[in-house]
Protein backbone atom coordinates (compact mmCIF):
# COMPACT_ATOMS: atom_id res chain seq x y z
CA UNK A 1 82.73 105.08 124.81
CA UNK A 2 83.03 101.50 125.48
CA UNK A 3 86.14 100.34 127.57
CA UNK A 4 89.62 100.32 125.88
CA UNK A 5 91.29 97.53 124.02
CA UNK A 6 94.78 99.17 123.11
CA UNK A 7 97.23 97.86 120.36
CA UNK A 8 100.06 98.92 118.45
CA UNK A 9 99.48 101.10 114.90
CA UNK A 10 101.73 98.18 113.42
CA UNK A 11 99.57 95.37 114.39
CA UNK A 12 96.58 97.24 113.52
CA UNK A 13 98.27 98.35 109.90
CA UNK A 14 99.02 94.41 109.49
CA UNK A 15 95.75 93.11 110.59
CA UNK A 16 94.05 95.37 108.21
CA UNK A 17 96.03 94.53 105.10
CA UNK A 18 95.87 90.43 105.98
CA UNK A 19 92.24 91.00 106.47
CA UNK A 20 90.01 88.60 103.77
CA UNK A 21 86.83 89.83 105.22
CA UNK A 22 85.90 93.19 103.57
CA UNK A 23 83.64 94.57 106.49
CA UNK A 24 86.03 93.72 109.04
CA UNK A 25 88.92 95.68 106.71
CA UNK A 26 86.60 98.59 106.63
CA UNK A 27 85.96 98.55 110.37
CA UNK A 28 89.72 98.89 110.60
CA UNK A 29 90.25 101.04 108.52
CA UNK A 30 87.95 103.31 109.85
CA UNK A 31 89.52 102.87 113.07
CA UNK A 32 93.19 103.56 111.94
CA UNK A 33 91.21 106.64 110.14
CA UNK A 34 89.93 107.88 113.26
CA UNK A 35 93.23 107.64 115.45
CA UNK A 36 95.40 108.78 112.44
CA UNK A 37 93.69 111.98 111.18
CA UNK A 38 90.96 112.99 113.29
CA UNK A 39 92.11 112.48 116.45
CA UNK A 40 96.05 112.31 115.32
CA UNK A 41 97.56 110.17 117.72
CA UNK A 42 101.05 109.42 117.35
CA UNK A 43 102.32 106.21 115.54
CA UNK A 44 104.54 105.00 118.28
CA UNK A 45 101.61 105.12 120.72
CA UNK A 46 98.67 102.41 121.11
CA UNK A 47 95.56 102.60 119.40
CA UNK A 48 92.42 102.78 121.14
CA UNK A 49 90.41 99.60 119.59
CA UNK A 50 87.54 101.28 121.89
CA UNK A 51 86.03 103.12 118.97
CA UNK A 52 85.57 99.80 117.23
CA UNK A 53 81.56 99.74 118.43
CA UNK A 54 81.39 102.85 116.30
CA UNK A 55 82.21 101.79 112.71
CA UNK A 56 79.97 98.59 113.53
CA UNK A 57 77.04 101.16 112.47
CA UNK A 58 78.12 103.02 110.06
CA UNK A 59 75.71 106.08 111.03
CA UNK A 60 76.87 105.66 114.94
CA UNK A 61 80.86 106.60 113.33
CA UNK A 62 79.64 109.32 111.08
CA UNK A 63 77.24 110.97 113.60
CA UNK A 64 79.82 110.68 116.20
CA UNK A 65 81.59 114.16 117.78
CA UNK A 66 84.95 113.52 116.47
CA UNK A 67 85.93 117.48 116.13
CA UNK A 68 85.36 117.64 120.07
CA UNK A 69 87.79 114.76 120.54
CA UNK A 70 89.93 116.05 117.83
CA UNK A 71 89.52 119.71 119.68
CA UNK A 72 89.91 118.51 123.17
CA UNK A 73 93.46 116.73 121.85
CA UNK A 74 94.53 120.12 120.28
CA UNK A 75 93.70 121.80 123.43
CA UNK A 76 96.14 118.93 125.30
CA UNK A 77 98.87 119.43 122.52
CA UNK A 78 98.91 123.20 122.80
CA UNK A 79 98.84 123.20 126.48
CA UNK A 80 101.55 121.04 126.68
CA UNK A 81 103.88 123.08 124.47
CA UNK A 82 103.03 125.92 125.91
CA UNK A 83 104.07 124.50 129.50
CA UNK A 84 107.12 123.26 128.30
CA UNK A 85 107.97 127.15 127.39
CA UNK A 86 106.26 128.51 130.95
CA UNK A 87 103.39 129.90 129.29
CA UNK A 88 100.83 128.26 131.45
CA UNK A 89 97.70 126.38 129.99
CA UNK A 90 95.58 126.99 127.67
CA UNK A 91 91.82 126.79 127.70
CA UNK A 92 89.37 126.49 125.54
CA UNK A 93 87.92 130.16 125.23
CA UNK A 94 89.41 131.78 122.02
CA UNK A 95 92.20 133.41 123.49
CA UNK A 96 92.31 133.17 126.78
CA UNK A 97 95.15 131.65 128.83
């Protein structure tokens, strides 16, 4: 993934419905798409403009792994809670701990 170019969801939200260009309104759309639902980051938290060079092909964005990144931040979430009740971390295997 290219390098990170972070900004808010609001800009991002404003920027897209401003936008007179209709390819650059899909691009971020398709952004905001990514970080809202497949990856589900948080609205108070930056967006990662860093998967823009994927929705400039449109193949690159649909061919790309999102249910390992959307898997890997599951993984985080869950660990997280369960740390936060002392249940250690949890990995990847289907039930393990």
């Amino acid at each position: 993934m290219s390098k990170k170019i972070l900004v808010t969801f609001v800009k991002l939200e404003r920027a897209f419905k401003e936008c007179g260009n209709e390819d650059d309104a899909l691009q971020m759309g398709l952004v905001y798409f990514a970080e809202t639902v497949l990856i589900r980051a948080k609205s108070n938290v930056a967006v990662n403009l860093g998967y823009s060079h994927l929705v400039e092909v449109i193949d690159r964005f649909n061919n790309y792994s999102w249910g390992a990144i959307s898997f890997e931040q599951l993984q985080d979430s869950l660990s997280f809670a369960a740390s936060m009740r002392g249940k250690g971390r949890v990995d990847g295997e289907c039930g393990a701990r």
